[in-house]
N, C-alpha and C. Protein backbone atom coordinates (compact mmCIF):
# COMPACT_ATOMS: atom_id res chain seq x y z
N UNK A 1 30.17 12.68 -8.74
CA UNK A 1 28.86 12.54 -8.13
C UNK A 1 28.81 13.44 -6.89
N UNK A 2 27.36 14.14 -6.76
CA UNK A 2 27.48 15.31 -5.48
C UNK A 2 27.18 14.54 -4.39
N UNK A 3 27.40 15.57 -3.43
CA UNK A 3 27.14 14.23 -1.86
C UNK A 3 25.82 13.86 -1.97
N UNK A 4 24.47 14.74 -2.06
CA UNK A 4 23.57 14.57 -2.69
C UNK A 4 23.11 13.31 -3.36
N UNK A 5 23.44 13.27 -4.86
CA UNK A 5 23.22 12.33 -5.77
C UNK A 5 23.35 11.13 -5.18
N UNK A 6 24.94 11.04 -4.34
CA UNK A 6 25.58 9.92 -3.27
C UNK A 6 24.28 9.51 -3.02
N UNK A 7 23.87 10.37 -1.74
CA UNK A 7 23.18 10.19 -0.34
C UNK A 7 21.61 8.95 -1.62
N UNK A 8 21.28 9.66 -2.60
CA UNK A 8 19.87 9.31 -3.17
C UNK A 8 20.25 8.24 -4.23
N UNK A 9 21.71 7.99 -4.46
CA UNK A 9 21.82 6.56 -5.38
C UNK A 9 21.70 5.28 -4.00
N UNK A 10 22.76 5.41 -2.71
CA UNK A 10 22.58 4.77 -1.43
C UNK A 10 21.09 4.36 -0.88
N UNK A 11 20.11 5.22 -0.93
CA UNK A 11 18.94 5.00 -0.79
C UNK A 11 17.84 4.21 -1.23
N UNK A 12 18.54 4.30 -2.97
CA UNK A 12 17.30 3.61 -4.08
C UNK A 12 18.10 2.32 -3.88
N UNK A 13 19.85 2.10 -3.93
CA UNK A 13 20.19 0.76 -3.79
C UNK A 13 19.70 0.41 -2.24
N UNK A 14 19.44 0.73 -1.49
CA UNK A 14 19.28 -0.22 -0.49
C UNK A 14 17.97 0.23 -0.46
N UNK A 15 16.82 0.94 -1.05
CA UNK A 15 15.00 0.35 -1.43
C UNK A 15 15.19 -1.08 -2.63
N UNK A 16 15.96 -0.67 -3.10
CA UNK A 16 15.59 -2.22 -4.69
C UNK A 16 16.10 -3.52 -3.78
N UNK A 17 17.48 -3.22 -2.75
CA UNK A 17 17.97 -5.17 -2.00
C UNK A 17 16.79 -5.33 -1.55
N UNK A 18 15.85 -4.39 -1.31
CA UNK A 18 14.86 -5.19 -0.26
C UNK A 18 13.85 -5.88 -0.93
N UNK A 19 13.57 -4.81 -1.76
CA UNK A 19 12.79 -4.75 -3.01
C UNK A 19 12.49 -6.18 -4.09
N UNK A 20 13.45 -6.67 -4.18
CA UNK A 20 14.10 -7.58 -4.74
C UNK A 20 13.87 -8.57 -4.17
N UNK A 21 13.15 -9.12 -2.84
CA UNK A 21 12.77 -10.17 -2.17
C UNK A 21 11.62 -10.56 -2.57
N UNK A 22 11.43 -11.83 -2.97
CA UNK A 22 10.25 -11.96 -3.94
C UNK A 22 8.69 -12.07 -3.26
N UNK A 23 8.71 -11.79 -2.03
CA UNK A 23 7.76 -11.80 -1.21
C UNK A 23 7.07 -10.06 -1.08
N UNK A 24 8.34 -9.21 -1.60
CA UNK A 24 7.84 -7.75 -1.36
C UNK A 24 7.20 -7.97 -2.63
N UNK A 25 8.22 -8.09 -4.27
CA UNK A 25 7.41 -7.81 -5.36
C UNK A 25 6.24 -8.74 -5.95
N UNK A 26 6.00 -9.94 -5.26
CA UNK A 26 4.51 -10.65 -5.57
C UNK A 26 3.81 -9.91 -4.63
N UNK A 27 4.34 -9.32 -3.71
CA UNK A 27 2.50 -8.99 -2.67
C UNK A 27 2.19 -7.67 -3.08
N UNK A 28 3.81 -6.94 -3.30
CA UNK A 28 3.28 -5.52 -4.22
C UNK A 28 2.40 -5.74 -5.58
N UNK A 29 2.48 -6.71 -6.34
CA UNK A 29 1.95 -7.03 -7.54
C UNK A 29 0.16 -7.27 -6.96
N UNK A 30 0.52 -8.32 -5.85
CA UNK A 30 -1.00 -9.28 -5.63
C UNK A 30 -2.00 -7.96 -5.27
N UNK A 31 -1.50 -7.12 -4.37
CA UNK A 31 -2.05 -6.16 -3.84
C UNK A 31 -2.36 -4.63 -4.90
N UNK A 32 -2.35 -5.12 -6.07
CA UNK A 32 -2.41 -3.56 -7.37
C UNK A 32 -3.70 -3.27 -6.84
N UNK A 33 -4.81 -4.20 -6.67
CA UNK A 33 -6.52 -3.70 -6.56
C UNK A 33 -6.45 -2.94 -5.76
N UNK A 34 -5.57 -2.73 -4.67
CA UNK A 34 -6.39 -1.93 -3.74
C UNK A 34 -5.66 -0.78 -3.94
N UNK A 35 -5.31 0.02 -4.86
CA UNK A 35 -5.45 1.00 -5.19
C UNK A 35 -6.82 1.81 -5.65
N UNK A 36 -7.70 0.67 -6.26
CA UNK A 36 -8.49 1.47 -6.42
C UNK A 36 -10.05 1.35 -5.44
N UNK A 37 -9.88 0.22 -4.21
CA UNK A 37 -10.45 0.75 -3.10
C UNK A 37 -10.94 2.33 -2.66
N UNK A 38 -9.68 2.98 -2.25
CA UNK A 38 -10.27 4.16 -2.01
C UNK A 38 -11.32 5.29 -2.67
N UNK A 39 -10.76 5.07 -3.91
CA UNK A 39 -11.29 5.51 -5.63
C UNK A 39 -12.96 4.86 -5.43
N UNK A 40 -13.25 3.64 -5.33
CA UNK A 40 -14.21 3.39 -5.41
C UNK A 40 -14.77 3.68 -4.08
N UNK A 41 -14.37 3.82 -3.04
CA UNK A 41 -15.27 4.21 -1.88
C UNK A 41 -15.62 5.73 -1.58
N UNK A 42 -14.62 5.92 -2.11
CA UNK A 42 -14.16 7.72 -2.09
C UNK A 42 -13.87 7.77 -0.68
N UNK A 43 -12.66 7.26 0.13
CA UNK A 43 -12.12 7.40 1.49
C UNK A 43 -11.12 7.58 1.79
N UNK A 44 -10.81 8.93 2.20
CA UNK A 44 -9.34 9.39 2.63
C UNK A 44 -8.79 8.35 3.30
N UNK A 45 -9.90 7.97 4.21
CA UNK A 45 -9.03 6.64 4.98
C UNK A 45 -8.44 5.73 4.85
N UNK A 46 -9.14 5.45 3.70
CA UNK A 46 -8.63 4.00 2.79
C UNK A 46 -7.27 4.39 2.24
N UNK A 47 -7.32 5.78 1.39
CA UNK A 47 -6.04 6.08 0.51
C UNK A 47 -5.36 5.92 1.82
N UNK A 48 -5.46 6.34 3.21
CA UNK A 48 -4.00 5.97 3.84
C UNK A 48 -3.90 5.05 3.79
N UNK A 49 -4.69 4.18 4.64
CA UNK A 49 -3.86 3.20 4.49
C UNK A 49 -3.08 2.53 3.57
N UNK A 50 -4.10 2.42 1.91
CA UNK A 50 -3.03 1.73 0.97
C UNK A 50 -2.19 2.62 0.67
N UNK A 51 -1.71 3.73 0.83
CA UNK A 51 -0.60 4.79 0.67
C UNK A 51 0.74 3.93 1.94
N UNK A 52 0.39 3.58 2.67
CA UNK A 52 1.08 3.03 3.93
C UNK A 52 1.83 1.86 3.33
N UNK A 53 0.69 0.83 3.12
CA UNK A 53 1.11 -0.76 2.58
C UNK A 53 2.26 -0.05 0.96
N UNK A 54 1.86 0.44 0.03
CA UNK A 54 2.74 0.46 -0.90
C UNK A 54 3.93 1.69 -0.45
N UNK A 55 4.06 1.91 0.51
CA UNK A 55 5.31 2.93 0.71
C UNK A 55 6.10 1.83 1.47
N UNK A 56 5.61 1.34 2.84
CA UNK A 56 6.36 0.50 3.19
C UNK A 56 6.52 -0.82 2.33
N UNK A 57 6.00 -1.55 1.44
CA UNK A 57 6.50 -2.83 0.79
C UNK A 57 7.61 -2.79 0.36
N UNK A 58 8.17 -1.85 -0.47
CA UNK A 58 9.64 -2.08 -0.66
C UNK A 58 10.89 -2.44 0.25
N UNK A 59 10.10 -2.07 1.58
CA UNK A 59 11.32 -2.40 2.81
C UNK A 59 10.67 -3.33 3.91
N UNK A 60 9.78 -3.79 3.93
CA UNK A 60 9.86 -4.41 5.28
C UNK A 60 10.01 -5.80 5.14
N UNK A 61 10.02 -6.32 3.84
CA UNK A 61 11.40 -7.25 3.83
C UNK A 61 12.45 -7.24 3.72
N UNK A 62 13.36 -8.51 4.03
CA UNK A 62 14.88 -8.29 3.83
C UNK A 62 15.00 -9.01 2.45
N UNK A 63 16.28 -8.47 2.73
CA UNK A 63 17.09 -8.67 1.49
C UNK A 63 16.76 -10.17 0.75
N UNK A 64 16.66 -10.74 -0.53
CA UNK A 64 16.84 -11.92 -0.89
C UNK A 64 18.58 -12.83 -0.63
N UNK A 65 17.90 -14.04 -0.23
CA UNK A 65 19.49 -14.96 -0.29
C UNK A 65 20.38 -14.68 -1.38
N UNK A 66 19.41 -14.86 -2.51
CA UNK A 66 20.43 -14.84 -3.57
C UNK A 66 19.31 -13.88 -4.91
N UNK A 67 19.88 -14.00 -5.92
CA UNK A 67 19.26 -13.37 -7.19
C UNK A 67 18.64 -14.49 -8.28
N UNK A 68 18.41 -15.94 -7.81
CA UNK A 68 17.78 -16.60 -8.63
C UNK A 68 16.30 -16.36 -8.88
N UNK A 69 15.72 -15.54 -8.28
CA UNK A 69 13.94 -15.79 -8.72
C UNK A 69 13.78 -15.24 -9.19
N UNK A 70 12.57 -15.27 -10.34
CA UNK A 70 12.40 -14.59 -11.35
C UNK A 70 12.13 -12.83 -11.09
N UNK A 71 11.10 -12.96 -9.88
CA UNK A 71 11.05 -11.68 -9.71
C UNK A 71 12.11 -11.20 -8.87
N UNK A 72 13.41 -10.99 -8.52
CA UNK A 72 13.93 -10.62 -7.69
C UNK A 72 15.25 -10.29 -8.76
N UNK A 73 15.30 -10.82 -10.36
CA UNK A 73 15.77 -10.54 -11.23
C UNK A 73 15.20 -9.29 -11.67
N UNK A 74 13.58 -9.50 -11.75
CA UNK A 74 12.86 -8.82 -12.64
C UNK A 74 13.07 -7.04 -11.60
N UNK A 75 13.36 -7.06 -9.89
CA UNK A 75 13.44 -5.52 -9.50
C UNK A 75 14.55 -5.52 -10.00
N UNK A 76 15.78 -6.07 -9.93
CA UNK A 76 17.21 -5.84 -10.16
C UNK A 76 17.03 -5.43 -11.75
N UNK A 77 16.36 -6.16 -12.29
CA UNK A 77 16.46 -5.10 -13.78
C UNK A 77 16.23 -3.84 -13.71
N UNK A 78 15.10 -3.78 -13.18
CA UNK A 78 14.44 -2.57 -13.37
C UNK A 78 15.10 -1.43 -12.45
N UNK A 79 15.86 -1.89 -11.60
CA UNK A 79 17.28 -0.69 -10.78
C UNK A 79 18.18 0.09 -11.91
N UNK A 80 18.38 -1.22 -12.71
CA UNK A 80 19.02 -1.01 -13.63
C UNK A 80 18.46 0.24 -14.96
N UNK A 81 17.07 -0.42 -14.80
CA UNK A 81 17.15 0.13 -16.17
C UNK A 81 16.53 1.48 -16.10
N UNK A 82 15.83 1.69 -14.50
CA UNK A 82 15.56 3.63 -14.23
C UNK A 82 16.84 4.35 -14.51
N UNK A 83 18.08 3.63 -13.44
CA UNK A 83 19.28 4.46 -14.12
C UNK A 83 20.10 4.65 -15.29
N UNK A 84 19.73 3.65 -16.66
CA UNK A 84 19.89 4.11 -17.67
C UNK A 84 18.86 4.86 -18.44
N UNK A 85 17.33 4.80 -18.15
CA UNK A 85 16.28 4.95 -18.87
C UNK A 85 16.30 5.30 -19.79
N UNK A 86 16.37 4.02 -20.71
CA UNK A 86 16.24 3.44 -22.35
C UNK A 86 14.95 3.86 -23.01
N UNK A 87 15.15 4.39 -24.15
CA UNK A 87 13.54 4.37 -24.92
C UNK A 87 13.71 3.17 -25.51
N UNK A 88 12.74 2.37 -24.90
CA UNK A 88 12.80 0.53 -25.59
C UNK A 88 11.80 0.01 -25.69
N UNK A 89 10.95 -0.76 -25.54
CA UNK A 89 9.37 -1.11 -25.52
C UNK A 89 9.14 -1.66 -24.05
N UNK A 90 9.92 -1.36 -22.83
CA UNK A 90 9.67 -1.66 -21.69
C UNK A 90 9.56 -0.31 -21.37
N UNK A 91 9.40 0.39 -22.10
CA UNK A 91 8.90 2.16 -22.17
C UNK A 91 7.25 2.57 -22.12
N UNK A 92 7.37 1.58 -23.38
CA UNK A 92 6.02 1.39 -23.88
C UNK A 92 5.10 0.74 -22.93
N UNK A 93 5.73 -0.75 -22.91
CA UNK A 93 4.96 -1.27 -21.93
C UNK A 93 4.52 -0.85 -20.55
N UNK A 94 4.84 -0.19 -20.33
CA UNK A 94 4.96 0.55 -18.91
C UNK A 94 4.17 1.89 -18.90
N UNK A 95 3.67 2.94 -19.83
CA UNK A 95 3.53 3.70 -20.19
C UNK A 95 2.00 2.86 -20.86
N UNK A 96 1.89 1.92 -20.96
CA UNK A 96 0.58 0.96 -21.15
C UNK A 96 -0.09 0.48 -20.42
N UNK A 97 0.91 0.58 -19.20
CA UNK A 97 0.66 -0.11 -17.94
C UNK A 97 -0.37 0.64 -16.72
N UNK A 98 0.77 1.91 -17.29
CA UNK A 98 0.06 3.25 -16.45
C UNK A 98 -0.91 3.33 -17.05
N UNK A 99 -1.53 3.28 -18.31
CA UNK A 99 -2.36 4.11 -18.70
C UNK A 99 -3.96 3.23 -18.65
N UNK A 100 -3.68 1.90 -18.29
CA UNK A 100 -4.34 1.04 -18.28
C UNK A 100 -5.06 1.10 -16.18
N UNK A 101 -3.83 1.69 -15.76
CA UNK A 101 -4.36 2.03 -14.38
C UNK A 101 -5.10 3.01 -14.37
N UNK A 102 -4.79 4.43 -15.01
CA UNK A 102 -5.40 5.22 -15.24
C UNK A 102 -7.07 4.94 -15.63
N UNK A 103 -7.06 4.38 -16.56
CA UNK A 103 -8.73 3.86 -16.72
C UNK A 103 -9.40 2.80 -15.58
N UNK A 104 -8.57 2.25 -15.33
CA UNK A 104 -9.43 1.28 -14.09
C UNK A 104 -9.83 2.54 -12.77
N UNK A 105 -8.95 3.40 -12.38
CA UNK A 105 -9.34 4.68 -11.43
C UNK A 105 -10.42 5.28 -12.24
N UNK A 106 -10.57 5.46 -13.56
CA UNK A 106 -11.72 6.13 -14.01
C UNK A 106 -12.64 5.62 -13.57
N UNK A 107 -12.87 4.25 -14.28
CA UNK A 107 -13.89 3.50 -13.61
C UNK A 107 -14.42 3.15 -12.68
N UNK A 108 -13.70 2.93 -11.21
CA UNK A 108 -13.64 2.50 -10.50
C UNK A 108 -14.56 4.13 -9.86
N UNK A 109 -13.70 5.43 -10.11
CA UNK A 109 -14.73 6.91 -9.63
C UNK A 109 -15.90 6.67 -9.99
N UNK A 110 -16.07 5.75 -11.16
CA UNK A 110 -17.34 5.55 -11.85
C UNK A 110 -18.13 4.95 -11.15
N UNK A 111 -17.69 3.85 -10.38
CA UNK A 111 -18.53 2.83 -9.98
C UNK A 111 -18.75 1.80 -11.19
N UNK A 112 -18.39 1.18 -11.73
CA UNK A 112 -18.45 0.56 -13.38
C UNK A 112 -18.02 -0.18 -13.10
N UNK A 113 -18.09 -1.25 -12.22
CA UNK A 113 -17.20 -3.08 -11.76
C UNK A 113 -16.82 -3.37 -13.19
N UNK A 114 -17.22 -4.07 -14.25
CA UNK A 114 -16.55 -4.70 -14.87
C UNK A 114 -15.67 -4.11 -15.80
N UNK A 115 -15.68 -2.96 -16.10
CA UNK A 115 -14.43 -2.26 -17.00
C UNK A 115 -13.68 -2.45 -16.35
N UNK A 116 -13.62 -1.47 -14.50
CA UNK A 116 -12.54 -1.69 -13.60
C UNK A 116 -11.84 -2.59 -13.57
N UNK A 117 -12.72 -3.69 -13.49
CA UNK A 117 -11.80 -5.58 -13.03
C UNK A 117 -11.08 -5.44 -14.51
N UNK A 118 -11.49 -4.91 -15.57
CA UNK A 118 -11.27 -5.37 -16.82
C UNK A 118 -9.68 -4.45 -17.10
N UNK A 119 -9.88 -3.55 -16.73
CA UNK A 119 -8.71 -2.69 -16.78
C UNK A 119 -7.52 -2.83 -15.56
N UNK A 120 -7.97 -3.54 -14.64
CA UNK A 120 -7.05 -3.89 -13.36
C UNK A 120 -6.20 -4.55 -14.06
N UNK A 121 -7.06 -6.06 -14.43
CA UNK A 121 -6.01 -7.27 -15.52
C UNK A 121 -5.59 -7.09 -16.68
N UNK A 122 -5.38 -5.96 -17.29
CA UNK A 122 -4.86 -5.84 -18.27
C UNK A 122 -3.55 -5.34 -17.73
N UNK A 123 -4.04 -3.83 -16.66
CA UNK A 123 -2.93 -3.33 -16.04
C UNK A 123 -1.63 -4.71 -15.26
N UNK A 124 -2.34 -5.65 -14.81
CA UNK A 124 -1.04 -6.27 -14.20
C UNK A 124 -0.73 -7.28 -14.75
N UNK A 125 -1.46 -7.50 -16.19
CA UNK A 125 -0.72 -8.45 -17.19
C UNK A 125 0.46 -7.75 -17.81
N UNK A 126 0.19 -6.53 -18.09
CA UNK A 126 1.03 -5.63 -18.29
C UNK A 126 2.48 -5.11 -17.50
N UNK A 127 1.97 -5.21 -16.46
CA UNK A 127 3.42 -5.40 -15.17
C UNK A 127 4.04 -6.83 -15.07
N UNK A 128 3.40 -7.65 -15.92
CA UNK A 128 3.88 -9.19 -15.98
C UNK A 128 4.89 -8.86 -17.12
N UNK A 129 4.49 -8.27 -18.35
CA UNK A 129 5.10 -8.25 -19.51
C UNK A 129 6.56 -7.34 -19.33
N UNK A 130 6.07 -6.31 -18.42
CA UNK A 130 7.43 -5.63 -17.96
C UNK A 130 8.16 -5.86 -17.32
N UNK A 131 7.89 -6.84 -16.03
CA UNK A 131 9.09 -7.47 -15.20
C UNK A 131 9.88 -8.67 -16.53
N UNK A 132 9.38 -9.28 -17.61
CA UNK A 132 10.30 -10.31 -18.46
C UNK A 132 10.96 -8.96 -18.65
N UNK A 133 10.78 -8.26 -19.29
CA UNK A 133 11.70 -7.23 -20.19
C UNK A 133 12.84 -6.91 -19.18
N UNK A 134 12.95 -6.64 -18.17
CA UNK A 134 13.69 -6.08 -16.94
C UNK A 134 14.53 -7.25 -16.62
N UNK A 135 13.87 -8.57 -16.84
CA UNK A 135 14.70 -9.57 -16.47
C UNK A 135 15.54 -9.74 -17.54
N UNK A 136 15.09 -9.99 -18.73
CA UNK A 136 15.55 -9.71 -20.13
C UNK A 136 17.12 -8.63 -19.89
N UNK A 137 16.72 -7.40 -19.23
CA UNK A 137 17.30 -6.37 -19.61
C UNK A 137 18.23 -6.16 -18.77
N UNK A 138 18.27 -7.21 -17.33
CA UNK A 138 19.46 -7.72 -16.54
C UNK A 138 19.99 -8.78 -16.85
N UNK A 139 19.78 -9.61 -17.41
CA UNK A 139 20.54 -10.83 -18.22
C UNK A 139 21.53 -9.66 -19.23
N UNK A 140 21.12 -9.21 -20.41
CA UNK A 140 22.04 -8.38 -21.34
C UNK A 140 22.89 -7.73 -20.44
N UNK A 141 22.86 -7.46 -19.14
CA UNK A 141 23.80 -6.09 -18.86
C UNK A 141 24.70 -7.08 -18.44
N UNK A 142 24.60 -8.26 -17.73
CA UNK A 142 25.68 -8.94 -16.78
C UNK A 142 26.60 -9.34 -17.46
């Protein structure tokens, strides 16, 4: 491994301990809408700020006590499973996930409330379906 690779595996493990506190990944989850705030207002201002809130959420909590909660399984999978990145249906799902965000930003440029709302909840039923798989997919590795 180059010092490099070092320096950027050190980094992502200590973004996921934090990551992994189930208070970062429910409020990162609770908070998906306001991505498309700015989209619908059309405001640089706005994109900062929610550019701010989702850069810092991964860290400005600490670490979890332990690894019992579901979601704090469900980042620890998913540490896991960027650094193997499996073609598996948490591929899919995810790649469903995006693409389901993708249309709610359409909409949302649109001004079109109910597709948007309609495509938000699909999108983070969809991030529901992918954190089991991740948890799923850290249970198999242990």
């Amino acid at each position: 491994m180059t010092r490099a690779t070092s320096a950027v595996a050190r980094v992502r493990r200590a973004v996921f301990a934090r990551h992994a506190n189930p208070w970062s990944a429910w409020t990162r989850w609770a908070t998906t809408p306001l991505i498309l705030v700015p989209v619908w207002r059309r405001s640089w201002r706005d994109a900062g700020w929610v550019s701010v809130w989702f850069a810092l959420n991964p860290v400005i909590f600490g670490k979890p006590a332990d690894d019992s909660a579901w979601s704090t399984r469900a980042m620890l999978g998913e540490e896991q499973w960027i650094m193997a990145r499996p073609r598996d249906a948490a591929l899919l799902v995810n790649l469903a996930g995006g693409a389901a965000t993708a249309i709610a930003l359409l909409n949302a440029r649109r001004r079109r409330l109910g597709p948007t709302v309609i495509a938000t909840a699909v999108a983070m039923a969809l991030t529901m379906g992918y954190w089991a798989l991740m948890v799923r997919y850290l249970d198999r590795r242990r």
